[in-house]
C-alpha atoms as a PDB file:
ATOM      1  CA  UNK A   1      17.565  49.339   2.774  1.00  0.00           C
ATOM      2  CA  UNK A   2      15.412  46.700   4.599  1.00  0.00           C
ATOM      3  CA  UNK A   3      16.333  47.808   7.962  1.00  0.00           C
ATOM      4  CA  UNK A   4      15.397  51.378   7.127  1.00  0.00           C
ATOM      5  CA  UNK A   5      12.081  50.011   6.153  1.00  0.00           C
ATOM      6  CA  UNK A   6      11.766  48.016   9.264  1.00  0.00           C
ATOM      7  CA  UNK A   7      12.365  51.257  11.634  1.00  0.00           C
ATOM      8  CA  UNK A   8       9.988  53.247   9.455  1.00  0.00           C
ATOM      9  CA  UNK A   9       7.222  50.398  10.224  1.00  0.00           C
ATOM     10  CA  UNK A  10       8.051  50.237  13.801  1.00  0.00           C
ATOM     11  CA  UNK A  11       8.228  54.003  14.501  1.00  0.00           C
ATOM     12  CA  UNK A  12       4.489  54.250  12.669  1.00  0.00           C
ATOM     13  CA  UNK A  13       3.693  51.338  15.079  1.00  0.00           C
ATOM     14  CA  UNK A  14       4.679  53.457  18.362  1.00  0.00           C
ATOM     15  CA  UNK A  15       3.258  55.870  17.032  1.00  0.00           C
ATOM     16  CA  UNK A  16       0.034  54.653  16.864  1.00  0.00           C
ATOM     17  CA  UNK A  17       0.062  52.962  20.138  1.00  0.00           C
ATOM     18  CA  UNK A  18       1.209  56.733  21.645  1.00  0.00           C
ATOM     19  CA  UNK A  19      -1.616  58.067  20.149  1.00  0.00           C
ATOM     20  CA  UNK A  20      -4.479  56.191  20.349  1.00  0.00           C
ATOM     21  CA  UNK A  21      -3.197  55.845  24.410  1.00  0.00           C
ATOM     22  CA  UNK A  22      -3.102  59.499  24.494  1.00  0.00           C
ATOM     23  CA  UNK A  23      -6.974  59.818  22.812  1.00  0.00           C
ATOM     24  CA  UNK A  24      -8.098  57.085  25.192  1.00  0.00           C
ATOM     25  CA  UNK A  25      -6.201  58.539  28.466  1.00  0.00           C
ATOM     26  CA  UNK A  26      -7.851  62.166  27.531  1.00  0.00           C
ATOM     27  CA  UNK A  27     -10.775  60.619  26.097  1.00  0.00           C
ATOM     28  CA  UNK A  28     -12.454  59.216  29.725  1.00  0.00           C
ATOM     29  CA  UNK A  29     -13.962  62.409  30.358  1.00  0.00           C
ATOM     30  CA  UNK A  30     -15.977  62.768  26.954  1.00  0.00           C
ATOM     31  CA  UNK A  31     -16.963  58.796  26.900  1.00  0.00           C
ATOM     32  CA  UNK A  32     -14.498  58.199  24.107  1.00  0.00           C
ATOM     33  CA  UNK A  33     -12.920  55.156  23.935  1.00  0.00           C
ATOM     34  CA  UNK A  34     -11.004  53.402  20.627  1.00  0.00           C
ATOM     35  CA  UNK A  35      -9.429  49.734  21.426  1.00  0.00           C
ATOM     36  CA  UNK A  36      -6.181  49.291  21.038  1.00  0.00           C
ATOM     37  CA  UNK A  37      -5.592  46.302  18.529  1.00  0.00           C
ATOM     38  CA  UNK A  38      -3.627  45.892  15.308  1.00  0.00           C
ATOM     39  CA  UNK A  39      -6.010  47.332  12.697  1.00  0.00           C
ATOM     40  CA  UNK A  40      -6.077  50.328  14.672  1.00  0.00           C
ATOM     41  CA  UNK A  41      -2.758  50.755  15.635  1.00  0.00           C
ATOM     42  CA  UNK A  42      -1.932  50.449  11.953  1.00  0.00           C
ATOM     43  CA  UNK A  43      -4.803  52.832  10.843  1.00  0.00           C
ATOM     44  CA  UNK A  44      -3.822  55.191  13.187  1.00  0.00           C
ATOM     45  CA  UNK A  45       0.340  54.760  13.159  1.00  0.00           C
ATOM     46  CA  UNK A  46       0.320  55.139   9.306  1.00  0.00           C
ATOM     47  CA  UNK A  47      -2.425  57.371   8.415  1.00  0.00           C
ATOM     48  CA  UNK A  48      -1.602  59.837  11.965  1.00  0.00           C
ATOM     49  CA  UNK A  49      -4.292  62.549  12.579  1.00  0.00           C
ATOM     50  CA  UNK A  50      -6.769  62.025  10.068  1.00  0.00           C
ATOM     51  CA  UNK A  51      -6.686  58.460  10.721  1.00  0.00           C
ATOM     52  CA  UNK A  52      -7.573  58.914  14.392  1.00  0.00           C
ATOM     53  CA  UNK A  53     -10.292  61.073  13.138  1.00  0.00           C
ATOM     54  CA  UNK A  54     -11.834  58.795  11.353  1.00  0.00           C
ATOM     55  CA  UNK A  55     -11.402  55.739  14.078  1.00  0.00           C
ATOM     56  CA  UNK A  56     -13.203  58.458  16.177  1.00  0.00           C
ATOM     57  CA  UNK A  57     -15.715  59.099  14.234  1.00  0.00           C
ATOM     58  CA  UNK A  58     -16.245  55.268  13.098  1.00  0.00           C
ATOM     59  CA  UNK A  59     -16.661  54.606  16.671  1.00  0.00           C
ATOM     60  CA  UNK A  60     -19.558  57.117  17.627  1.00  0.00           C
ATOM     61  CA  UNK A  61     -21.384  56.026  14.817  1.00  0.00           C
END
């Protein structure tokens, strides 16, 4: 049970650091850039898509 927990967390982790690569690597041409720490790499690895959204709107404000 805890080790099923612990992949869930680390797969949301990847994939939070794929995507907010991704958004920064495509990004560059717009001006859009979202650092890559641990509050966003959590907001974004458990909250996916509309958690990028907001980052990226947070961060044009």
């Amino acid at each position: 049970m805890m080790i099923k927990n612990i992949k869930w967390v680390v797969k949301n982790i990847l994939i939070g650091v794929v995507l907010l690569y991704v958004t920064n690597l495509l990004g560059i041409d717009f001006n859009i850039s979202i650092p890559i720490n641990i509050i966003t790499i959590l907001v974004v690895g458990f909250l996916r898509i509309p958690g990028l959204t907001v980052l990226l709107i947070i961060s044009k404000l």
